[in-house]
N, C-alpha and C. Protein backbone atom coordinates (compact mmCIF):
# COMPACT_ATOMS: atom_id res chain seq x y z
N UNK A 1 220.03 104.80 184.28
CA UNK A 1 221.14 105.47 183.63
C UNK A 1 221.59 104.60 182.47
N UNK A 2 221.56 105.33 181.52
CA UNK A 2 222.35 104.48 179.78
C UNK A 2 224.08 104.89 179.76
N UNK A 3 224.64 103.75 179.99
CA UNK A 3 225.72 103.67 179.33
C UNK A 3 226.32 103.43 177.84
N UNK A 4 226.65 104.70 176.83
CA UNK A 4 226.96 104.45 175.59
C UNK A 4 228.21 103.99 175.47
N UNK A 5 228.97 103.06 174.33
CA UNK A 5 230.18 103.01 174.11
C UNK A 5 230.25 102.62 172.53
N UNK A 6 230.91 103.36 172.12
CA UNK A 6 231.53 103.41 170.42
C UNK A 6 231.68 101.64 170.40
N UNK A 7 230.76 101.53 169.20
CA UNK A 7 231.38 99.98 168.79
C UNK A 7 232.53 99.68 167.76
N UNK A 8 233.13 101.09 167.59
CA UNK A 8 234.25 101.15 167.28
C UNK A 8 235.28 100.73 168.05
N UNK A 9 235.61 99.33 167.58
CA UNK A 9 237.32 99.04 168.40
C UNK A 9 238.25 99.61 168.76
N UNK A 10 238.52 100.77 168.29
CA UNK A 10 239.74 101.98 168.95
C UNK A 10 238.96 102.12 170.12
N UNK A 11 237.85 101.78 170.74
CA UNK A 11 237.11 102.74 171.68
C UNK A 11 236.92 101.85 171.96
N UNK A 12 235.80 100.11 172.05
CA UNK A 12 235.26 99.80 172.84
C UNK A 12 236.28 98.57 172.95
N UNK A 13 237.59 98.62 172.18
CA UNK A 13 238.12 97.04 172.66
C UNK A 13 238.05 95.96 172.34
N UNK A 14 238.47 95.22 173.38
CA UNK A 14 237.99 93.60 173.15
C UNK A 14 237.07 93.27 174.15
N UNK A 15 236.26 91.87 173.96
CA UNK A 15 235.28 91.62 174.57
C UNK A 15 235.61 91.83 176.31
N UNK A 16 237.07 91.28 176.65
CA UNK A 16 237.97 91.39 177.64
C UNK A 16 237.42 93.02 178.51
N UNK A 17 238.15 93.90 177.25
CA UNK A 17 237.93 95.09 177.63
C UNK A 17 236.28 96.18 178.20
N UNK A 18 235.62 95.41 177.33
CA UNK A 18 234.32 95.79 177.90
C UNK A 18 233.37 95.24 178.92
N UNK A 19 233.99 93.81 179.33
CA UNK A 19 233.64 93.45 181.01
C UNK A 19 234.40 94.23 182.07
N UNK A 20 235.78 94.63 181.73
CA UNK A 20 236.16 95.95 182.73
C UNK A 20 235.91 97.05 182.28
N UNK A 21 235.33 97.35 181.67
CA UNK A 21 234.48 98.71 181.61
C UNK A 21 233.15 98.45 182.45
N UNK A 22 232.60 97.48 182.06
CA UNK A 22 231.33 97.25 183.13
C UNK A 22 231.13 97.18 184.81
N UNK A 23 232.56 96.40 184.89
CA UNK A 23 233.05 96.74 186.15
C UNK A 23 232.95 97.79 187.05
N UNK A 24 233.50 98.56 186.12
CA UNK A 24 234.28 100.25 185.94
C UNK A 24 232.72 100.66 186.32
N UNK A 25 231.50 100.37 185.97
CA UNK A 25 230.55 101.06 185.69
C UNK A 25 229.92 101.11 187.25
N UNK A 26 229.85 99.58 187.53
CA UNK A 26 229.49 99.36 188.99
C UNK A 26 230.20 99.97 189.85
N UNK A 27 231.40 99.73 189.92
CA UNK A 27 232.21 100.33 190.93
C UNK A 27 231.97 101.94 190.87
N UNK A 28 231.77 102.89 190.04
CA UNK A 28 231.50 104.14 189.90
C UNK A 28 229.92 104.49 190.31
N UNK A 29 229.12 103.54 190.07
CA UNK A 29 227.34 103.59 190.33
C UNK A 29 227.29 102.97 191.33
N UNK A 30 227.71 102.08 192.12
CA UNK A 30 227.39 100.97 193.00
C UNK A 30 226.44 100.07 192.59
N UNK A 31 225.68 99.83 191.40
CA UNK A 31 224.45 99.27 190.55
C UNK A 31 225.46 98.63 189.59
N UNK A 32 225.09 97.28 189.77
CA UNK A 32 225.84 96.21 188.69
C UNK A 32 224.61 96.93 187.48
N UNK A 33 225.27 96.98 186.03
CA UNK A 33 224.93 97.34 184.84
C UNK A 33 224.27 95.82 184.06
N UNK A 34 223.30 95.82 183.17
CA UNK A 34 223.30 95.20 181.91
C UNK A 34 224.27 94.91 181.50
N UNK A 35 224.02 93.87 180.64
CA UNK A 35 225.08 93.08 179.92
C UNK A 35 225.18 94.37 178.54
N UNK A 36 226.29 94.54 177.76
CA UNK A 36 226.64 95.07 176.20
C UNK A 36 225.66 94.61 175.57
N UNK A 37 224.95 95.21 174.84
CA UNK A 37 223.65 95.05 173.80
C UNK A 37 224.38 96.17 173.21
N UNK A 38 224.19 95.33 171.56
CA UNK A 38 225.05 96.15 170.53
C UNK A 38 223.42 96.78 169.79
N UNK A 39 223.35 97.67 169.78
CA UNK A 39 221.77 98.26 169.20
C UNK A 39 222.37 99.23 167.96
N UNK A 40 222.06 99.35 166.31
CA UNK A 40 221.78 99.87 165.24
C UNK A 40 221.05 101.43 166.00
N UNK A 41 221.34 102.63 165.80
CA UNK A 41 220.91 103.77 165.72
C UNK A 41 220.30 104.39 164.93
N UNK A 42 219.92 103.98 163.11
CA UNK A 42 219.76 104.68 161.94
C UNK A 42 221.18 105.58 161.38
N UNK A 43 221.91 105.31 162.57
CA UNK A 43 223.68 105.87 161.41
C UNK A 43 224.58 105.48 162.08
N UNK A 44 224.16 104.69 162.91
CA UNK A 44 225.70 103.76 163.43
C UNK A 44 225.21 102.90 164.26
N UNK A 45 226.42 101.54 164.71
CA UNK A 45 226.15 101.29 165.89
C UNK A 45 226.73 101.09 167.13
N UNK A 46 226.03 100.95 168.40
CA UNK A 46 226.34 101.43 169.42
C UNK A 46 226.69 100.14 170.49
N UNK A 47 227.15 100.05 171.84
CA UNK A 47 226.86 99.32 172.75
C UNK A 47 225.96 99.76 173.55
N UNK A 48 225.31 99.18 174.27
CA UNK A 48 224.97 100.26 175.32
C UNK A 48 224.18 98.81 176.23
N UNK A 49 224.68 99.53 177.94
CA UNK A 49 224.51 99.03 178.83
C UNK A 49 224.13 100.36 179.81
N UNK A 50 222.88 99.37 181.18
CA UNK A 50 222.27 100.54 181.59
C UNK A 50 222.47 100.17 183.32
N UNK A 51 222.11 100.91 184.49
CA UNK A 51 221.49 100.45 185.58
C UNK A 51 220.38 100.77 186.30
N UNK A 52 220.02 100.15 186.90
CA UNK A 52 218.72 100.20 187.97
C UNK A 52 218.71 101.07 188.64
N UNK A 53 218.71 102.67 188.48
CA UNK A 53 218.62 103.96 189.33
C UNK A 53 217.89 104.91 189.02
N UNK A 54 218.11 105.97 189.66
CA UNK A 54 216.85 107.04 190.08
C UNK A 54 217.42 107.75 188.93
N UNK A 55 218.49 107.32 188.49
CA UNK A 55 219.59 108.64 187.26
C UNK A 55 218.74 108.72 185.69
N UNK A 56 218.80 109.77 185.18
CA UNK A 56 218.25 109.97 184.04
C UNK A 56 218.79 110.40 183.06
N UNK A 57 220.04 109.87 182.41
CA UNK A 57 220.79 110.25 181.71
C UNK A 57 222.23 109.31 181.06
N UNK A 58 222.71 110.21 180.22
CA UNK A 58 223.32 109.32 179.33
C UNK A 58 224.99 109.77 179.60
N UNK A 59 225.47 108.41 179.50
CA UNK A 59 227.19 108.91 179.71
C UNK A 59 227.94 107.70 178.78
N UNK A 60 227.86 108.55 177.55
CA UNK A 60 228.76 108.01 176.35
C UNK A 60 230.15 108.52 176.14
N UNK A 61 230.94 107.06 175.45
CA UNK A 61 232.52 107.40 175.16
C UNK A 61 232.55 106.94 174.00
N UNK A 62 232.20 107.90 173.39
CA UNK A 62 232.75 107.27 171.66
C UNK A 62 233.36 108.58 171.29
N UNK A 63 233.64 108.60 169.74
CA UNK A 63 233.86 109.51 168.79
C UNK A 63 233.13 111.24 169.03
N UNK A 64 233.63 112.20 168.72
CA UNK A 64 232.84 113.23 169.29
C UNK A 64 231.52 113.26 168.10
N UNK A 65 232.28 112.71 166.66
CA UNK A 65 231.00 113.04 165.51
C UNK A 65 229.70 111.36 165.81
N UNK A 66 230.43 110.28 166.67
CA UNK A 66 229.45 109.72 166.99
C UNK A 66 228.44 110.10 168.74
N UNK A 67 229.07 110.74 168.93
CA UNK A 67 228.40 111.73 170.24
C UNK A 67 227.34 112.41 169.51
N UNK A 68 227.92 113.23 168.42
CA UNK A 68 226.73 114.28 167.40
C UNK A 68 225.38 113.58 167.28
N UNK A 69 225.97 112.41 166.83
CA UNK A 69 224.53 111.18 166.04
C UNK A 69 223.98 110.68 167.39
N UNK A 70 223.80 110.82 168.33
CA UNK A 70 223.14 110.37 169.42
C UNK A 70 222.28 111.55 170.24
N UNK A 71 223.03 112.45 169.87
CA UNK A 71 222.50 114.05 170.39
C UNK A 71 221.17 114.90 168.96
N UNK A 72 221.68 113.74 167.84
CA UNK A 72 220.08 113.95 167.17
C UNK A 72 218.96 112.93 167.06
N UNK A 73 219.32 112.29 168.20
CA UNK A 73 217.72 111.13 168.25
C UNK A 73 216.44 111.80 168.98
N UNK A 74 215.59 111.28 169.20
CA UNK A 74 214.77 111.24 170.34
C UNK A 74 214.73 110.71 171.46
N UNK A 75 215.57 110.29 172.13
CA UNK A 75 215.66 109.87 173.37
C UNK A 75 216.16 110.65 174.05
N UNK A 76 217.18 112.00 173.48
CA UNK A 76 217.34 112.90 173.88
C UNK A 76 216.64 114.21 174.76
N UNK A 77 215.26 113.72 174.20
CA UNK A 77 214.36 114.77 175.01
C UNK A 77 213.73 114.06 176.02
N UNK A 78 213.71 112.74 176.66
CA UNK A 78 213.69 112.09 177.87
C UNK A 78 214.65 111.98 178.93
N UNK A 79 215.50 113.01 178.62
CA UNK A 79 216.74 113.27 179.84
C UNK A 79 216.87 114.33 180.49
N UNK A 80 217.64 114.25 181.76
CA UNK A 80 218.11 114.85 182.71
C UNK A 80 219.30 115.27 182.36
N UNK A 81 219.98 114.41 181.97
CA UNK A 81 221.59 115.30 181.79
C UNK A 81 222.16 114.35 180.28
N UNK A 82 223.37 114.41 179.90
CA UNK A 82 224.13 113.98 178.66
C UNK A 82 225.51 114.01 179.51
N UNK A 83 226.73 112.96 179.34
CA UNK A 83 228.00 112.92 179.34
C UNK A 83 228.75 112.67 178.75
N UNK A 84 229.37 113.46 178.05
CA UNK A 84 230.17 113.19 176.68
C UNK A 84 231.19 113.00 177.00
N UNK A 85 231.56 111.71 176.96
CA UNK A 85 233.34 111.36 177.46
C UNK A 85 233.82 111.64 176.14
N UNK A 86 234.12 112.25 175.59
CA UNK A 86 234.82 112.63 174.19
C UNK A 86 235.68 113.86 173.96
N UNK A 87 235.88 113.94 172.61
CA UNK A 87 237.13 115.00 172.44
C UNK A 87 236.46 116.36 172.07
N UNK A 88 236.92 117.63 172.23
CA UNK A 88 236.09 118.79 171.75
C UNK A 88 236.56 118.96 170.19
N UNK A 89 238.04 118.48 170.07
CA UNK A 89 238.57 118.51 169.21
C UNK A 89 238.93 119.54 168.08
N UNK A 90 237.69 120.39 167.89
CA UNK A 90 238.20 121.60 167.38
C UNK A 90 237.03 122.64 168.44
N UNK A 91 237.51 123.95 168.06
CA UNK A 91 237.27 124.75 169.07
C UNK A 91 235.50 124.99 169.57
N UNK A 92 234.98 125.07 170.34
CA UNK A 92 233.82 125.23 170.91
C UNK A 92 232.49 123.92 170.22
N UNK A 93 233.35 122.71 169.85
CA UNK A 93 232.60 122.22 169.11
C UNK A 93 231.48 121.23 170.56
N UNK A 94 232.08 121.21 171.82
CA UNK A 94 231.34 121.21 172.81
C UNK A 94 230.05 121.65 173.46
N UNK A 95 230.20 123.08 172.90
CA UNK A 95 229.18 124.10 172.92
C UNK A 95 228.17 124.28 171.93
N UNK A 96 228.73 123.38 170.55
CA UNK A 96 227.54 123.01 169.09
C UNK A 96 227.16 121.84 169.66
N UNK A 97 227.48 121.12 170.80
CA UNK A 97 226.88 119.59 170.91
C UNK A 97 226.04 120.05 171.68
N UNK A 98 226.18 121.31 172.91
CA UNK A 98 224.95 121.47 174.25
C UNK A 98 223.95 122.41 173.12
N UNK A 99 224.09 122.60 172.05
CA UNK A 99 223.10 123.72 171.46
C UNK A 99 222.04 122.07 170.64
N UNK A 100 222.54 121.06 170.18
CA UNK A 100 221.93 119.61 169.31
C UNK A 100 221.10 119.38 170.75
N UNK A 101 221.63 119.09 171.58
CA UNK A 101 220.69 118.63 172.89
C UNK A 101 219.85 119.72 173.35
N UNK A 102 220.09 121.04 173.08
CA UNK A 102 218.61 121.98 173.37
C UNK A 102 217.78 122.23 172.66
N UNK A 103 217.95 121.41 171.41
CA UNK A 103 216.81 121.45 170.22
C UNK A 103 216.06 120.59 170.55
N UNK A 104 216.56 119.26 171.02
CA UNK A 104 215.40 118.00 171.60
C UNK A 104 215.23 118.03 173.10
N UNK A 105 215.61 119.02 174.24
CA UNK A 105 215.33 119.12 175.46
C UNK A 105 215.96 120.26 175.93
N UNK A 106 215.34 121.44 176.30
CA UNK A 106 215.39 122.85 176.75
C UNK A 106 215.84 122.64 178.22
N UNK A 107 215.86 121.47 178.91
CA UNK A 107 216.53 121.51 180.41
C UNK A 107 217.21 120.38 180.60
N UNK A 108 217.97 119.93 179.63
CA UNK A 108 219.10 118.87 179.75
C UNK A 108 220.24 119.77 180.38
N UNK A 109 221.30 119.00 180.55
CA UNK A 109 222.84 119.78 181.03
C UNK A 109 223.51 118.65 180.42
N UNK A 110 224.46 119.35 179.81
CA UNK A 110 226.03 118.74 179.33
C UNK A 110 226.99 118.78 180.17
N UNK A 111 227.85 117.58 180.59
CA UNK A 111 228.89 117.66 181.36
C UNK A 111 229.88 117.21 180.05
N UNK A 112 230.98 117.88 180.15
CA UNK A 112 231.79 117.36 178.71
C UNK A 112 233.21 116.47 179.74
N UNK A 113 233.76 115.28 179.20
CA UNK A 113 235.34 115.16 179.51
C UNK A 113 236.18 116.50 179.70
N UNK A 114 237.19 116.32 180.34
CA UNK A 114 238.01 116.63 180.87
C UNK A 114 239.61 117.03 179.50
N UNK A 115 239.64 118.04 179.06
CA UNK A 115 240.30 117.96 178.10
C UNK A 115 241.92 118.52 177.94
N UNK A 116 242.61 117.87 177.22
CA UNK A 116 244.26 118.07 176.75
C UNK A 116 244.31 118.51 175.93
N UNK A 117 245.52 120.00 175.52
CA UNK A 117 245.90 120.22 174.49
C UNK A 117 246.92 119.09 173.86
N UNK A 118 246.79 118.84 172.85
CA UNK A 118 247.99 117.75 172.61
C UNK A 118 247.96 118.04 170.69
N UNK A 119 249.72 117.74 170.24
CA UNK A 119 249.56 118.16 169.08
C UNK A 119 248.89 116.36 167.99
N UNK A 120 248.60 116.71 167.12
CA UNK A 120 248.16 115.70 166.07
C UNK A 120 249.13 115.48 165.15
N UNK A 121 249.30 114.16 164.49
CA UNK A 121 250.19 113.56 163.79
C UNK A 121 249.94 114.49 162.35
N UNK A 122 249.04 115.84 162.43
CA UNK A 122 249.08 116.54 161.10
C UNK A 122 249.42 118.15 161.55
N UNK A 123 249.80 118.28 162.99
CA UNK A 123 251.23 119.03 164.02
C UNK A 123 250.20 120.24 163.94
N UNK A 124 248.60 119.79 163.95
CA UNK A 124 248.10 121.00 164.42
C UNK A 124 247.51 121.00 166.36
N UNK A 125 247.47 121.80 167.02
CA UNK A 125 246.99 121.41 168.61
C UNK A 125 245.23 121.65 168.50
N UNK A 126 245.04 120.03 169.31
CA UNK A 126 243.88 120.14 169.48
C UNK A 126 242.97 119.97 170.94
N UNK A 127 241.84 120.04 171.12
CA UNK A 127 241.50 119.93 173.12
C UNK A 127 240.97 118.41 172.39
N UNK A 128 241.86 117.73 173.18
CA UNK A 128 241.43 115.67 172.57
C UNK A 128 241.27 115.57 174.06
N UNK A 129 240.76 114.09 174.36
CA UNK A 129 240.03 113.03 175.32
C UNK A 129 240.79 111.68 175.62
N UNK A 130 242.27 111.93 174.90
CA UNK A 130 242.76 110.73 174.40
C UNK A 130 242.84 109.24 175.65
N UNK A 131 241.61 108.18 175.14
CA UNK A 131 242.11 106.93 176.38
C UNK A 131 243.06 106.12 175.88
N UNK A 132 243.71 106.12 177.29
CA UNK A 132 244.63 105.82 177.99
C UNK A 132 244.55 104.57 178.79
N UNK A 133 245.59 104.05 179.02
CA UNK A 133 246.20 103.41 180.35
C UNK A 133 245.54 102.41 180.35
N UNK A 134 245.19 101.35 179.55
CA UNK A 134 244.56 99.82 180.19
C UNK A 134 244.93 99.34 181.11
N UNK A 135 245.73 99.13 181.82
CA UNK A 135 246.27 98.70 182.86
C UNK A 135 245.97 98.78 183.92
N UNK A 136 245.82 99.66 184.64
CA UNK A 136 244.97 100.12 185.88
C UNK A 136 243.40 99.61 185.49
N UNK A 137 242.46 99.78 185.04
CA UNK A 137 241.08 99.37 185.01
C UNK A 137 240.93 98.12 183.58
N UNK A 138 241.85 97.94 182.83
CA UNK A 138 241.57 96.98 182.05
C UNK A 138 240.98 97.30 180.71
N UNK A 139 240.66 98.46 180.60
CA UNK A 139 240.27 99.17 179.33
C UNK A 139 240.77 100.29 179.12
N UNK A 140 240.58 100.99 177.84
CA UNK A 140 241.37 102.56 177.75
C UNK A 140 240.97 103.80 178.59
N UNK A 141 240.99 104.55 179.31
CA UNK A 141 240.56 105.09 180.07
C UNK A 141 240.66 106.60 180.08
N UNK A 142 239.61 107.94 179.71
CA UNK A 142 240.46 109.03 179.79
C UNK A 142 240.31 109.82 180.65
N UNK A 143 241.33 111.11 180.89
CA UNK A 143 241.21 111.33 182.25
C UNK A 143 239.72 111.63 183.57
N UNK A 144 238.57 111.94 182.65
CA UNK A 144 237.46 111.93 183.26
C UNK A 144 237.29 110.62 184.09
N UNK A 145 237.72 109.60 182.77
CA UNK A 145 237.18 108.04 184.15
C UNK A 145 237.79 108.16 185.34
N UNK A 146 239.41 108.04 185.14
CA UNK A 146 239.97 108.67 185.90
C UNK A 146 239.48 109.27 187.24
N UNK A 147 239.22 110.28 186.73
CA UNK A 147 238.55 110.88 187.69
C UNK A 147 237.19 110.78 188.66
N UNK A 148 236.15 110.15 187.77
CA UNK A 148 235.21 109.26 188.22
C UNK A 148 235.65 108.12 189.51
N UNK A 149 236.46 107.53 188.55
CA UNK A 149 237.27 105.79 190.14
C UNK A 149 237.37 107.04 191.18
N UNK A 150 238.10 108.14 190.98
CA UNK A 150 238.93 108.89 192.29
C UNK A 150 237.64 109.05 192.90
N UNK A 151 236.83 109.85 192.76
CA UNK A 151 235.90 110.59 193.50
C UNK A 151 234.69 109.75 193.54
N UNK A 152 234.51 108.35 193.46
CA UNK A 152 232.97 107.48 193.60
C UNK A 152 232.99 107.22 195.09
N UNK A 153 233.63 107.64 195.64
CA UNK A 153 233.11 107.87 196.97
C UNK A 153 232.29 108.83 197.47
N UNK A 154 232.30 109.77 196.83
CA UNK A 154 231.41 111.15 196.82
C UNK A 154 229.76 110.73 196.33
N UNK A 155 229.53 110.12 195.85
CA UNK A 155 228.51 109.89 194.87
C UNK A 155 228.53 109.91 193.96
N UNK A 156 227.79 109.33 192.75
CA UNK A 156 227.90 109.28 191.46
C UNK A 156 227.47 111.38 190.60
N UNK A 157 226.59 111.25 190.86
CA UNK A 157 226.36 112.83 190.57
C UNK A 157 227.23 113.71 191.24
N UNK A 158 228.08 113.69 191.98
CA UNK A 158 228.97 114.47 192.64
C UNK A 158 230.31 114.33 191.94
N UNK A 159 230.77 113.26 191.75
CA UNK A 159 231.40 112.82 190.90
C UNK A 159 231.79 112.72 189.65
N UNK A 160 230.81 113.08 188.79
CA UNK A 160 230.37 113.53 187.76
C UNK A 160 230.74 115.45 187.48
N UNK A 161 229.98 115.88 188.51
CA UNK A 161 230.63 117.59 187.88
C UNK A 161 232.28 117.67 188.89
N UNK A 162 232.30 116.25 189.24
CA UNK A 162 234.20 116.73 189.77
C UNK A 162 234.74 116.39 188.63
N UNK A 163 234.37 115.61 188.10
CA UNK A 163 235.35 114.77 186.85
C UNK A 163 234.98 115.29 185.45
N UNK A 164 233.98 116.51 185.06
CA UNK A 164 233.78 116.53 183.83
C UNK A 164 233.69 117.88 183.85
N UNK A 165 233.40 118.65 182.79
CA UNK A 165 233.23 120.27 182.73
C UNK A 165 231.84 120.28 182.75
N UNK A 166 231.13 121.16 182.88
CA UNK A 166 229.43 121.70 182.72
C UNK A 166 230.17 122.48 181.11
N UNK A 167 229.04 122.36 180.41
CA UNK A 167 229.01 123.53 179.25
C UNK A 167 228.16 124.14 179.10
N UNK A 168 228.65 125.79 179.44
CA UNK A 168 228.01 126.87 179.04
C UNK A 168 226.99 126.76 177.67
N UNK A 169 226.03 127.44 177.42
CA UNK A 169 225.60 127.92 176.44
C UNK A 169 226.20 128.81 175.46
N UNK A 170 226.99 129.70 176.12
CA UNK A 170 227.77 130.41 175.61
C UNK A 170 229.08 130.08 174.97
N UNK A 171 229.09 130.44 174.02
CA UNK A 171 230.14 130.27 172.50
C UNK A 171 231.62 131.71 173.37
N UNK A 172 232.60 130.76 173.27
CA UNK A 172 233.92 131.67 173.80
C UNK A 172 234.04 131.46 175.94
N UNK A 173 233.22 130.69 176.26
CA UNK A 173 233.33 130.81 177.68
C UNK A 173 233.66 129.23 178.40
C-alpha cells in the first residue's frame, strides 16, 4: 500500500508532524510504514511512504488539483483502489477524478473523504476536507482519518468504505 502526502506545508507539516502521521499509518494498517521519501512526479512533488501488505492501492492527502496530477500517471493502472483524502470542492469534481482513474484502469474504485459544506473566505459554499485538530494524533487530520483511528479495529479495508464515500460513475448521484 502507497501512502501519498502533499509536500505542501499546509498539508504535510513539520517534520514533527509527519512522524505522527506515520504513526497514524501503522496504527490504522497494523504494518509499520517506510520512512517519507520526498519523490519529483514530472509536476510536483510528493512524500510518499508505503507498507508491507497484500493492499494494492493508493491513499493520498494532498490538494484535490494535486490528487488530479497523480490520477494522470501510470502507476495508476497497477491498482486496486485510489483514496482521495481531499476536497471535492466544487461540484461533482470527485466524479471527474473516478472518470482520470478509468482512463488508466477500467477496475480501480475511488473511495473519496468524507465531506463538509462550509462557506469560503470568498462567502461562496463549498464540499471541503478541511484538516483539522493536531492535537489528538499530532498532525492535521480530516474527518475521514478520523474516522479511520475509530474503526481500525474492523480492518483496514473495512475501515476504509466506513470512513470514506465510494464514487459512483455517475455525474449527479
Amino acid at each position: 500500500m502507497y501512502f501519498l502526502l502533499s509536500a505542501n506545508a499546509e498539508i504535510s507539516g513539520s517534520g514533527e508532524n509527519m512522524e505522527a502521521r506515520r504513526k497514524f499509518i501503522k496504527d490504522i494498517t497494523g504494518v509499520v510504514p517506510t520512512r517519507w521519501v520526498k519523490k519529483y512526479t514530472g509536476s510536483m512533488f510528493i512524500w510518499i511512504c508505503c507498507t508491507d501488505d497484500y493492499l494494492n492501492g493508493i491513499y493520498i492527502t494532498a490538494h484535490n488539483y494535486e490528487v488530479a496530477a497523480i490520477c494522470r500517471t501510470n502507476v495508476i493502472s497497477k491498482l486496486d483502489f485510489f483514496v482521495a483524502n481531499t476536497c471535492v470542492y466544487r461540484k461533482e469534481y470527485d466524479t471527474d477524478i473516478f472518470w482520470l482513474l478509468k482512463r488508466k484502469n477500467k477496475n480501480i474504485r475511488l473511495l473519496y473523504a468524507k465531506q463538509k459544506i462550509e462557506l469560503t473566505n470568498e462567502a461562496i459554499l463549498r464540499d471541503t476536507n478541511i484538516l483539522r485538530d493536531v492535537g489528538t494524533f499530532g498532525f492535521m487530520t480530516s474527518k475521514s482519518d478520523r474516522l479511520m483511528f475509530k474503526n481500525r479495529d474492523k480492518g483496514f479495508e473495512t475501515a476504509l468504505y466506513l470512513s470514506f464515500e465510494k464514487v459512483s460513475g455517475l455525474y449527479g448521484v
